[in-house]
PDB file of N, CA and C in Angstrom:
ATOM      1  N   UNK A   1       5.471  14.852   3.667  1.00  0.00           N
ATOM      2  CA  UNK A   1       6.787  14.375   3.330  1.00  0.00           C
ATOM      3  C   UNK A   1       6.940  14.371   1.816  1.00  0.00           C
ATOM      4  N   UNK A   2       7.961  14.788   1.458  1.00  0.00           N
ATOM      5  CA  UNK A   2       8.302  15.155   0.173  1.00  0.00           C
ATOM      6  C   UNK A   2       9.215  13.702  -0.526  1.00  0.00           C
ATOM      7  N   UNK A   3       9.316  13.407  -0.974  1.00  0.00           N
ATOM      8  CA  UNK A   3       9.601  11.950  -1.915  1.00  0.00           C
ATOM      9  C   UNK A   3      10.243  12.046  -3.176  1.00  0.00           C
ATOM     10  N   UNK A   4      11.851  12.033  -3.615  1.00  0.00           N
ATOM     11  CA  UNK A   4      12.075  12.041  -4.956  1.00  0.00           C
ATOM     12  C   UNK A   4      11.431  11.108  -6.294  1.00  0.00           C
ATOM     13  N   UNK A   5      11.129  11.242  -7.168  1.00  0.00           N
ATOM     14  CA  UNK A   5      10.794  10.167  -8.027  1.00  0.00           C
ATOM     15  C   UNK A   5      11.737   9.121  -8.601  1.00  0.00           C
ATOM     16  N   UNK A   6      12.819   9.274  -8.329  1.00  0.00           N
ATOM     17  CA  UNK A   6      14.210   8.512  -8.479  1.00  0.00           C
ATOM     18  C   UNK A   6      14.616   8.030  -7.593  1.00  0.00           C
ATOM     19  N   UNK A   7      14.989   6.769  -7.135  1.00  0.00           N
ATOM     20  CA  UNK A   7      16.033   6.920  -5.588  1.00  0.00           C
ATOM     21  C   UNK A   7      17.002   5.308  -6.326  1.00  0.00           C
ATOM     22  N   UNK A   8      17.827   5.783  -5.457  1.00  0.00           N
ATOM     23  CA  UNK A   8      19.119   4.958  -5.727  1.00  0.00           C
ATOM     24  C   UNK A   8      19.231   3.892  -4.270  1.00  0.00           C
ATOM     25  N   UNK A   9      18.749   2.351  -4.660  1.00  0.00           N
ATOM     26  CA  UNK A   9      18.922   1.621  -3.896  1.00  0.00           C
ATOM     27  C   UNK A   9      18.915   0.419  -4.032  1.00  0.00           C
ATOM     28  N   UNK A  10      19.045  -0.724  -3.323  1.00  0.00           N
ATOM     29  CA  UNK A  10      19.333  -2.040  -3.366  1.00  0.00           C
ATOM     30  C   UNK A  10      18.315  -2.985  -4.417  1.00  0.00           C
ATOM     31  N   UNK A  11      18.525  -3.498  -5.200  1.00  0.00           N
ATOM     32  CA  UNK A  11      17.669  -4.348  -6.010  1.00  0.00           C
ATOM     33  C   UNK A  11      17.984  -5.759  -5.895  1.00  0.00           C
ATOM     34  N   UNK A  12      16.742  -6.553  -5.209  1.00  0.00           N
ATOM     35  CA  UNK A  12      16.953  -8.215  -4.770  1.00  0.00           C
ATOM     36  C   UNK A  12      17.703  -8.969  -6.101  1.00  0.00           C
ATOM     37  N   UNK A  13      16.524  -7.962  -7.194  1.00  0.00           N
ATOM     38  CA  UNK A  13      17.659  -9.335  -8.358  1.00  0.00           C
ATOM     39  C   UNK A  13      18.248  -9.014  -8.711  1.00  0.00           C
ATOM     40  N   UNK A  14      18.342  -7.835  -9.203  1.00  0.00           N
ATOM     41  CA  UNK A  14      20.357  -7.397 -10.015  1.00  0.00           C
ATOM     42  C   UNK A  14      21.050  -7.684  -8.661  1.00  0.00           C
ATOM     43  N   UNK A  15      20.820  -7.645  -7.127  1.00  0.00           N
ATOM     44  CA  UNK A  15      21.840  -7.642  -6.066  1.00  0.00           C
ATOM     45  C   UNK A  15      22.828  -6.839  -6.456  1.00  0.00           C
ATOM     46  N   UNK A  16      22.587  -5.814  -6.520  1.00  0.00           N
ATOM     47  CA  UNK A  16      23.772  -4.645  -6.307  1.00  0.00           C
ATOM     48  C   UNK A  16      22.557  -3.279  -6.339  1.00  0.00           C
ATOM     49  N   UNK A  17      23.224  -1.753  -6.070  1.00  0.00           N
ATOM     50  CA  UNK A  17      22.408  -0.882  -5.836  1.00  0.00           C
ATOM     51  C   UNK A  17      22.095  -0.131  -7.523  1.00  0.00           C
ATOM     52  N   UNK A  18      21.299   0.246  -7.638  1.00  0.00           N
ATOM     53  CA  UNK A  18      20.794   0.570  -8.929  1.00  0.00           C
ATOM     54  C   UNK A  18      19.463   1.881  -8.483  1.00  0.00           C
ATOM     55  N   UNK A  19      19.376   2.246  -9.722  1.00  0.00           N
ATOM     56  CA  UNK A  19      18.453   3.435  -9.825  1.00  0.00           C
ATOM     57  C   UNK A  19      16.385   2.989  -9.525  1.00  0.00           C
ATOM     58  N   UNK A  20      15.714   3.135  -8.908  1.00  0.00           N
ATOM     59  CA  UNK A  20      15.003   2.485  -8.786  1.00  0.00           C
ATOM     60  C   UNK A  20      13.696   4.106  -9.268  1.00  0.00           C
ATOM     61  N   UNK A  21      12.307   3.873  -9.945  1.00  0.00           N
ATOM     62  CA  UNK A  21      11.351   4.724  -9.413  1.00  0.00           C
ATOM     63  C   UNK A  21      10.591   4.149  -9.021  1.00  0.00           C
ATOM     64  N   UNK A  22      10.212   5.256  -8.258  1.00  0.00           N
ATOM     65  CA  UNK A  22       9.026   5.474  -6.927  1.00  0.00           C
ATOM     66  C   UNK A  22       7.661   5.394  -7.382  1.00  0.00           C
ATOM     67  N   UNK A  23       6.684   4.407  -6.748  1.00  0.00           N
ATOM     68  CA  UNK A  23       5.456   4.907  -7.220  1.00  0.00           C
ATOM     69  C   UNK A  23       4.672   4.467  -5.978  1.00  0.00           C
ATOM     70  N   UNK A  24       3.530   5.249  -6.176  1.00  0.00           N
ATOM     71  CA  UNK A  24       2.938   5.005  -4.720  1.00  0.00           C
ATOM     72  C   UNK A  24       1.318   4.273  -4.881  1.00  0.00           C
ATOM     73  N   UNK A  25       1.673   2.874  -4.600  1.00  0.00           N
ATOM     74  CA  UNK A  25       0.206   1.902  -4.397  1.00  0.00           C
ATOM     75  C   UNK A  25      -1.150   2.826  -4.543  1.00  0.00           C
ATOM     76  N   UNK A  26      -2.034   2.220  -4.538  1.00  0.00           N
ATOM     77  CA  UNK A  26      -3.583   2.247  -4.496  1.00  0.00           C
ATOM     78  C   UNK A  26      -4.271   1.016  -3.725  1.00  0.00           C
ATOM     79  N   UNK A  27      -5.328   1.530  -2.671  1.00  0.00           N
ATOM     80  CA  UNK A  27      -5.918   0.344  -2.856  1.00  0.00           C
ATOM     81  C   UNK A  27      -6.763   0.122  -3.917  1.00  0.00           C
ATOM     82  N   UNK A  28      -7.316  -1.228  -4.280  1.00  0.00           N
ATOM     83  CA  UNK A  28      -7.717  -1.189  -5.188  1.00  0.00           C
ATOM     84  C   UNK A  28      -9.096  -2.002  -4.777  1.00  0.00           C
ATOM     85  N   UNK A  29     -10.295  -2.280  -5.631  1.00  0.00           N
ATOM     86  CA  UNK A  29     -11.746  -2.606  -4.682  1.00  0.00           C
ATOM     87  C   UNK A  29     -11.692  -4.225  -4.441  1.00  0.00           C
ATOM     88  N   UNK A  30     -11.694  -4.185  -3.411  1.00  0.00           N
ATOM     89  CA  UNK A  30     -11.897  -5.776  -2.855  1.00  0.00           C
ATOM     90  C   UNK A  30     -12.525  -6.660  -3.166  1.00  0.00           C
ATOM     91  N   UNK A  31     -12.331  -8.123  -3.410  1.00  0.00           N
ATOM     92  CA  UNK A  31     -13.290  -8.646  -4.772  1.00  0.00           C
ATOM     93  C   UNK A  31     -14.443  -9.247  -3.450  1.00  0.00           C
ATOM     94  N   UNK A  32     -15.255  -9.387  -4.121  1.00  0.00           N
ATOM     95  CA  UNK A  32     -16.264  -9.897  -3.892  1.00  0.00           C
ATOM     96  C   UNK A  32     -16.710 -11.674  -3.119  1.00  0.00           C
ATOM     97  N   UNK A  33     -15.837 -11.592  -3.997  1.00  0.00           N
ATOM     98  CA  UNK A  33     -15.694 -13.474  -4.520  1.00  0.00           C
ATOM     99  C   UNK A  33     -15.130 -14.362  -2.866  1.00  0.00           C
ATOM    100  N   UNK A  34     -13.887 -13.261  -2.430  1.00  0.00           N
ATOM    101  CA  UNK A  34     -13.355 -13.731  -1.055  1.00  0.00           C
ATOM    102  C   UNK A  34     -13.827 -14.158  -0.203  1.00  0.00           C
ATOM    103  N   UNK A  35     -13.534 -15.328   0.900  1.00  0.00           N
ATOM    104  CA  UNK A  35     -14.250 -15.947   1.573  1.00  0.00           C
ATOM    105  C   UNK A  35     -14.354 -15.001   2.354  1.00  0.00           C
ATOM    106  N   UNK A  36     -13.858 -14.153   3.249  1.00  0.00           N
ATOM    107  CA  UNK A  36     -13.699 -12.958   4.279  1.00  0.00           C
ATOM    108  C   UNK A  36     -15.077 -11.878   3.985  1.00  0.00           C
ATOM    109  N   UNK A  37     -14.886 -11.605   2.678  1.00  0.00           N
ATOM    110  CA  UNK A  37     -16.310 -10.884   2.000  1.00  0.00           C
ATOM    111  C   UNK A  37     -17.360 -11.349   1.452  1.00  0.00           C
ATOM    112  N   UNK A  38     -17.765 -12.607   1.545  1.00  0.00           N
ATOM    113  CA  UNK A  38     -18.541 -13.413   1.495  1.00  0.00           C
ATOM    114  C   UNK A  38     -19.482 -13.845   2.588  1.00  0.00           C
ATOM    115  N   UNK A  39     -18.298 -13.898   3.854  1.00  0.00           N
ATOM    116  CA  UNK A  39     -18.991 -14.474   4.767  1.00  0.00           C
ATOM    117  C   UNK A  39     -19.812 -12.825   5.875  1.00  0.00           C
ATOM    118  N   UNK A  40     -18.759 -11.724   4.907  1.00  0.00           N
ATOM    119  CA  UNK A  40     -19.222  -9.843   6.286  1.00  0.00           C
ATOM    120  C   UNK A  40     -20.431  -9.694   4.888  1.00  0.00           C
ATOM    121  N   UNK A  41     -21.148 -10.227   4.044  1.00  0.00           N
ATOM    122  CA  UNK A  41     -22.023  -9.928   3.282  1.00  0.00           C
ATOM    123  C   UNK A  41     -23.360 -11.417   4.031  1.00  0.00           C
ATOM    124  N   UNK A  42     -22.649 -11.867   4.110  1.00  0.00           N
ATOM    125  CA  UNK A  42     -23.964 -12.826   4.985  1.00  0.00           C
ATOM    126  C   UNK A  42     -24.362 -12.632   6.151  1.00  0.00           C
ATOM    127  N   UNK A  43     -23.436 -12.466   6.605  1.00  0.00           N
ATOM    128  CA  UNK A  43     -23.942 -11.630   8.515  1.00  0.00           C
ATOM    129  C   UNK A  43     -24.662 -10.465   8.354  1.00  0.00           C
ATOM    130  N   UNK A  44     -24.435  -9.608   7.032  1.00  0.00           N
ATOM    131  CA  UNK A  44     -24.914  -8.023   7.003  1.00  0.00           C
ATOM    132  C   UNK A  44     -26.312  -8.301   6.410  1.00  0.00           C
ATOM    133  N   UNK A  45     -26.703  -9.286   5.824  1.00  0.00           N
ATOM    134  CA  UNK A  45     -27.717  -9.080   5.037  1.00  0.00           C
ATOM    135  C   UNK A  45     -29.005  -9.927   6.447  1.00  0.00           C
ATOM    136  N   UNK A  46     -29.844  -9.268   6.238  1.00  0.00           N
ATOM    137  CA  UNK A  46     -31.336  -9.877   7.230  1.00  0.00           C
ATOM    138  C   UNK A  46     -31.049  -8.699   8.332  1.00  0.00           C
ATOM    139  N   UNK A  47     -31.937  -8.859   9.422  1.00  0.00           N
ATOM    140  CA  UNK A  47     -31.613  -8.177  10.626  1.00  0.00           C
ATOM    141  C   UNK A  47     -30.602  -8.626  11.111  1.00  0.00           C
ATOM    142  N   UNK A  48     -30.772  -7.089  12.205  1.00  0.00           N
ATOM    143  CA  UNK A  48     -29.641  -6.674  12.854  1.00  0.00           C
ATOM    144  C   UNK A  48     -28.604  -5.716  12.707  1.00  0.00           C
ATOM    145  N   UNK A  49     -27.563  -5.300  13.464  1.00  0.00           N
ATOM    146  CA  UNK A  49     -26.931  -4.314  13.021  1.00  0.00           C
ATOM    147  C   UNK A  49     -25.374  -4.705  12.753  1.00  0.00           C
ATOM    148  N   UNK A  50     -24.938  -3.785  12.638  1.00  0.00           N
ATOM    149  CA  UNK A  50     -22.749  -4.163  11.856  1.00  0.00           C
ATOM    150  C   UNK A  50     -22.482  -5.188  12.855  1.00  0.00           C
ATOM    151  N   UNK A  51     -21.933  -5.928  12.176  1.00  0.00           N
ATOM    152  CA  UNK A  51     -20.933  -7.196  12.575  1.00  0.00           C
ATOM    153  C   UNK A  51     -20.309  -7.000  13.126  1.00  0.00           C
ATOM    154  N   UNK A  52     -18.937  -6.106  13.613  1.00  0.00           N
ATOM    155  CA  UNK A  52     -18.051  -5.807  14.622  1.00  0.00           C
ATOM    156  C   UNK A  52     -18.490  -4.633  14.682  1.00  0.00           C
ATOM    157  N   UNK A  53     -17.807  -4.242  16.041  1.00  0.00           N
ATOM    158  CA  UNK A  53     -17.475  -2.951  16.498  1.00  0.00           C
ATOM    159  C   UNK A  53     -16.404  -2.242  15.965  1.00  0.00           C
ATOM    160  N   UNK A  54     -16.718  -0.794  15.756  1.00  0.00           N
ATOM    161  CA  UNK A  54     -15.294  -0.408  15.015  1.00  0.00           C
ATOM    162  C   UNK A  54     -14.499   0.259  15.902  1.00  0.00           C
ATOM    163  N   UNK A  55     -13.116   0.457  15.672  1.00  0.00           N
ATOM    164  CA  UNK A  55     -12.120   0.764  16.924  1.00  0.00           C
ATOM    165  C   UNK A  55     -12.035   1.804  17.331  1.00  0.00           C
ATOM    166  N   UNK A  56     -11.826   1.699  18.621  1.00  0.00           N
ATOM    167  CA  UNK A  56     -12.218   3.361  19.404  1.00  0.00           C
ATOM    168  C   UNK A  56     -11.040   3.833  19.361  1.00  0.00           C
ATOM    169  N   UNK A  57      -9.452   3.568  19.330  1.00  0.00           N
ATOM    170  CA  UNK A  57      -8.668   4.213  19.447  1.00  0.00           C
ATOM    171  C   UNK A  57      -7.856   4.056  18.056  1.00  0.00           C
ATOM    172  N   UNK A  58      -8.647   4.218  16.774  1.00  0.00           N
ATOM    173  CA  UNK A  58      -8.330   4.389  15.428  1.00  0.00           C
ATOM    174  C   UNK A  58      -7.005   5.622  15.816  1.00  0.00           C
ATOM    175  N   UNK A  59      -6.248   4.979  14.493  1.00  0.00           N
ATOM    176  CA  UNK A  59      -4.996   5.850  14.018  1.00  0.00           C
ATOM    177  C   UNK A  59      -4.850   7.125  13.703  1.00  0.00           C
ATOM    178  N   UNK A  60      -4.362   7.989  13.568  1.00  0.00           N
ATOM    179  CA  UNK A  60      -4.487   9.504  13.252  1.00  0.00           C
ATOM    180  C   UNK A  60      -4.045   9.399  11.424  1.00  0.00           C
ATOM    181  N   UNK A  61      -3.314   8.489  11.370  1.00  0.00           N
ATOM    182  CA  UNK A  61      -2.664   8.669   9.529  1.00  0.00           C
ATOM    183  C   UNK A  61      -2.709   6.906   9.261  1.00  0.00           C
ATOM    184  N   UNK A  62      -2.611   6.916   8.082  1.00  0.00           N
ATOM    185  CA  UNK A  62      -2.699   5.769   7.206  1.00  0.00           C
ATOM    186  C   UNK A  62      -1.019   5.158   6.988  1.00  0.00           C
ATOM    187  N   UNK A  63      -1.020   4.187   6.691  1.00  0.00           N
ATOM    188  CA  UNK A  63       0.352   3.701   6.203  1.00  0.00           C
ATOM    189  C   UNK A  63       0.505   3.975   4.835  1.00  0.00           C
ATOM    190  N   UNK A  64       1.583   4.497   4.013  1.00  0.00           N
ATOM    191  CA  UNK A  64       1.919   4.835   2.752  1.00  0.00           C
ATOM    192  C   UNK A  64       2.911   3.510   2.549  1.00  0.00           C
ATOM    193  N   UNK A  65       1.963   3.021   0.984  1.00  0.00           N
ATOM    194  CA  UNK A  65       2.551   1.751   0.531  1.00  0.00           C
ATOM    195  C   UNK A  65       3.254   2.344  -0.608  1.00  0.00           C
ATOM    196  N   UNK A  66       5.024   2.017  -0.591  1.00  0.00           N
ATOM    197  CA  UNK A  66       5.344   2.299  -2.087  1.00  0.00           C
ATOM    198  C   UNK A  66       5.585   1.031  -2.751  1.00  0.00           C
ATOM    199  N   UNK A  67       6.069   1.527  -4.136  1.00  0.00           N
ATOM    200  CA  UNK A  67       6.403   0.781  -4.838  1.00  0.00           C
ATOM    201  C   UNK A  67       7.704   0.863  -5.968  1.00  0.00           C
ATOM    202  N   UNK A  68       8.734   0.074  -5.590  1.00  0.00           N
ATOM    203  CA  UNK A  68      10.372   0.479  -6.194  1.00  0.00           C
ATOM    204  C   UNK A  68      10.642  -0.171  -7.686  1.00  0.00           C
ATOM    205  N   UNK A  69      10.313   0.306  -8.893  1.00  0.00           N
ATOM    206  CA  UNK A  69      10.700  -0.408 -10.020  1.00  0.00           C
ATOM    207  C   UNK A  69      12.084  -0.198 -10.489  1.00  0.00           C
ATOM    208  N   UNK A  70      12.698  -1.161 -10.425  1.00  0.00           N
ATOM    209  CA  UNK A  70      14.523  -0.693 -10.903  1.00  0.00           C
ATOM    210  C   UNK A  70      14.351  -0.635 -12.445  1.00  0.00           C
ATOM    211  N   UNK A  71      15.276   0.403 -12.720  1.00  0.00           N
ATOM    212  CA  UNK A  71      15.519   1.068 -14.355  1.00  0.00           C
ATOM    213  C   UNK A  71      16.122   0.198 -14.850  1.00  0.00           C
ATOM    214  N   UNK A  72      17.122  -0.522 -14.487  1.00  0.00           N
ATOM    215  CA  UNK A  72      18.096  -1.693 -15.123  1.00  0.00           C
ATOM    216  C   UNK A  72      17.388  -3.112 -15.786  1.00  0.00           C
ATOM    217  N   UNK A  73      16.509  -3.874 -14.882  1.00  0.00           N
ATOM    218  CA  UNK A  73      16.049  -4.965 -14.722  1.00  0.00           C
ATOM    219  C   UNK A  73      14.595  -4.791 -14.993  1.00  0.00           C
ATOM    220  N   UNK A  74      13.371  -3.927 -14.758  1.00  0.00           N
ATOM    221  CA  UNK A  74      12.539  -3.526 -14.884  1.00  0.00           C
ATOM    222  C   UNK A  74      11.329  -4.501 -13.762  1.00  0.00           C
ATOM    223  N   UNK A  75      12.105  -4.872 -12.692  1.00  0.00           N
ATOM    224  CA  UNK A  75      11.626  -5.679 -11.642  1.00  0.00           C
ATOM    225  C   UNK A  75      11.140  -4.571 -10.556  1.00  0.00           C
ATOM    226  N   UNK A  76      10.099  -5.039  -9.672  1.00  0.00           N
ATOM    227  CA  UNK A  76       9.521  -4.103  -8.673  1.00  0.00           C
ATOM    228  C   UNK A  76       9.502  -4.842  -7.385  1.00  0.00           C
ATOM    229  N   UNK A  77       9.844  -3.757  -6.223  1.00  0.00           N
ATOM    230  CA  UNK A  77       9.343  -4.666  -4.855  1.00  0.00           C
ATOM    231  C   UNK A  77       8.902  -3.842  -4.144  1.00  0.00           C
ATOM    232  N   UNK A  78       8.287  -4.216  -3.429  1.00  0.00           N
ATOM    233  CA  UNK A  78       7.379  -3.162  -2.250  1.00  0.00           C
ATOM    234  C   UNK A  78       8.529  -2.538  -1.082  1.00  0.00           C
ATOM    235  N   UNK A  79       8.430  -1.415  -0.537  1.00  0.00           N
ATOM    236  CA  UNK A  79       9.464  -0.521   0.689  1.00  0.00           C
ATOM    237  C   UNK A  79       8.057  -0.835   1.907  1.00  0.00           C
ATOM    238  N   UNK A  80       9.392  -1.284   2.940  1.00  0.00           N
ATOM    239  CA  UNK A  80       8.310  -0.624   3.842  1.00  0.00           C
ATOM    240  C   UNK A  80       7.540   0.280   4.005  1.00  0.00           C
ATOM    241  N   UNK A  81       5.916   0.089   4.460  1.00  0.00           N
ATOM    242  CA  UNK A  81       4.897   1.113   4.871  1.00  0.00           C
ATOM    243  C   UNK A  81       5.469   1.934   5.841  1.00  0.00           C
ATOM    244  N   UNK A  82       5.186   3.107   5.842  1.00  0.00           N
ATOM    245  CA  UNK A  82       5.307   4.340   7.381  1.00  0.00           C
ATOM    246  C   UNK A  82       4.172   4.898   6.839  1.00  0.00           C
ATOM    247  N   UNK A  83       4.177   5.616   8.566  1.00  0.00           N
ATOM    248  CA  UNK A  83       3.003   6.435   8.508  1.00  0.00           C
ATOM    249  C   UNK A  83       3.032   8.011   8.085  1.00  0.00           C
ATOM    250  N   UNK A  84       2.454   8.448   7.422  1.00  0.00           N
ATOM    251  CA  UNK A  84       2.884  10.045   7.417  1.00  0.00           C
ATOM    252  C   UNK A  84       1.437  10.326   6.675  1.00  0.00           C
ATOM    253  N   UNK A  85       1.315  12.038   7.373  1.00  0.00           N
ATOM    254  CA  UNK A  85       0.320  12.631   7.081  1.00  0.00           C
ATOM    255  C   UNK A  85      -0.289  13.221   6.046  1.00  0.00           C
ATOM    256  N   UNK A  86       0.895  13.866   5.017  1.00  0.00           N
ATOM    257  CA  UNK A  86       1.017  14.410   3.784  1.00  0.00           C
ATOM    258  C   UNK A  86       2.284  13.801   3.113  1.00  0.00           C
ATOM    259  N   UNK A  87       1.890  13.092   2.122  1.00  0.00           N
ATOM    260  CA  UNK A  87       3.067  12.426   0.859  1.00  0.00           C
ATOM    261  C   UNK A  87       2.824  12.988  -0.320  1.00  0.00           C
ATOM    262  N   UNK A  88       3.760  12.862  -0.875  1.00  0.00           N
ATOM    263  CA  UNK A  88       4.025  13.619  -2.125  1.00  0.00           C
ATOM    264  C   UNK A  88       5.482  13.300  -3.014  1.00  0.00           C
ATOM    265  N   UNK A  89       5.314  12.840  -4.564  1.00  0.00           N
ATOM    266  CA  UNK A  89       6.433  12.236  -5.095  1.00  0.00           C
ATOM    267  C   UNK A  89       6.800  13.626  -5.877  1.00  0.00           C
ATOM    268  N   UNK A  90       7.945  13.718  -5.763  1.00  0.00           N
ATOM    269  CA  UNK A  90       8.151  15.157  -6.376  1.00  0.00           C
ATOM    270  C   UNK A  90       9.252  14.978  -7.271  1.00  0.00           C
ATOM    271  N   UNK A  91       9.574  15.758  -8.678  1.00  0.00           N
ATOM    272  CA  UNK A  91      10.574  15.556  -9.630  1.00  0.00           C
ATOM    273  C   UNK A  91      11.702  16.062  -8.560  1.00  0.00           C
ATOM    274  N   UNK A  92      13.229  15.917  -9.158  1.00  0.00           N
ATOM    275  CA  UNK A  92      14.490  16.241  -8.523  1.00  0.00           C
ATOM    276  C   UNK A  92      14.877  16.415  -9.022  1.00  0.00           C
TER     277      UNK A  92
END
């Protein structure tokens, strides 16, 4: 899916439609510190094997996270995720 780098749409805080660009998330590395990763680093460490099972009927594509910064206000908000196979932000 092909993606302009410009799009023209609704902005929560100016509340009216305005010029917004496109940018597209990263994940970024998960800290350490979290109780969630704290506690899959204590189960993993000593014997035994992985902590859960991983899912047998995994997804075919990932969710694409964007990200909308309006030109006016210089405020950002997240678009809904979809799924798609090939993304790509392209000039217009």
């Amino acid at each position: 899916m092909k993606m302009p780098r410009e799009k023209r749409t609704h902005c929560p805080t100016c509340r009216k439609h305005t010029i917004h660009e496109v940018l597209r998330v990263k994940k970024r590395k998960a800290s350490e510190l979290k109780a969630g990763q704290r506690q899959f680093r204590r189960v993993l460490s000593g014997y035994g094997g992985f902590p859960r099972a991983l899912p047998s009927g995994a997804k075919p594509t990932k969710k694409v996270s964007l990200l909308l910064k309006c030109k006016t206000c210089k405020k950002s908000h997240n678009m809904t995720g979809f799924r798609v196979k090939k993304f790509e932000i392209v000039e217009s």
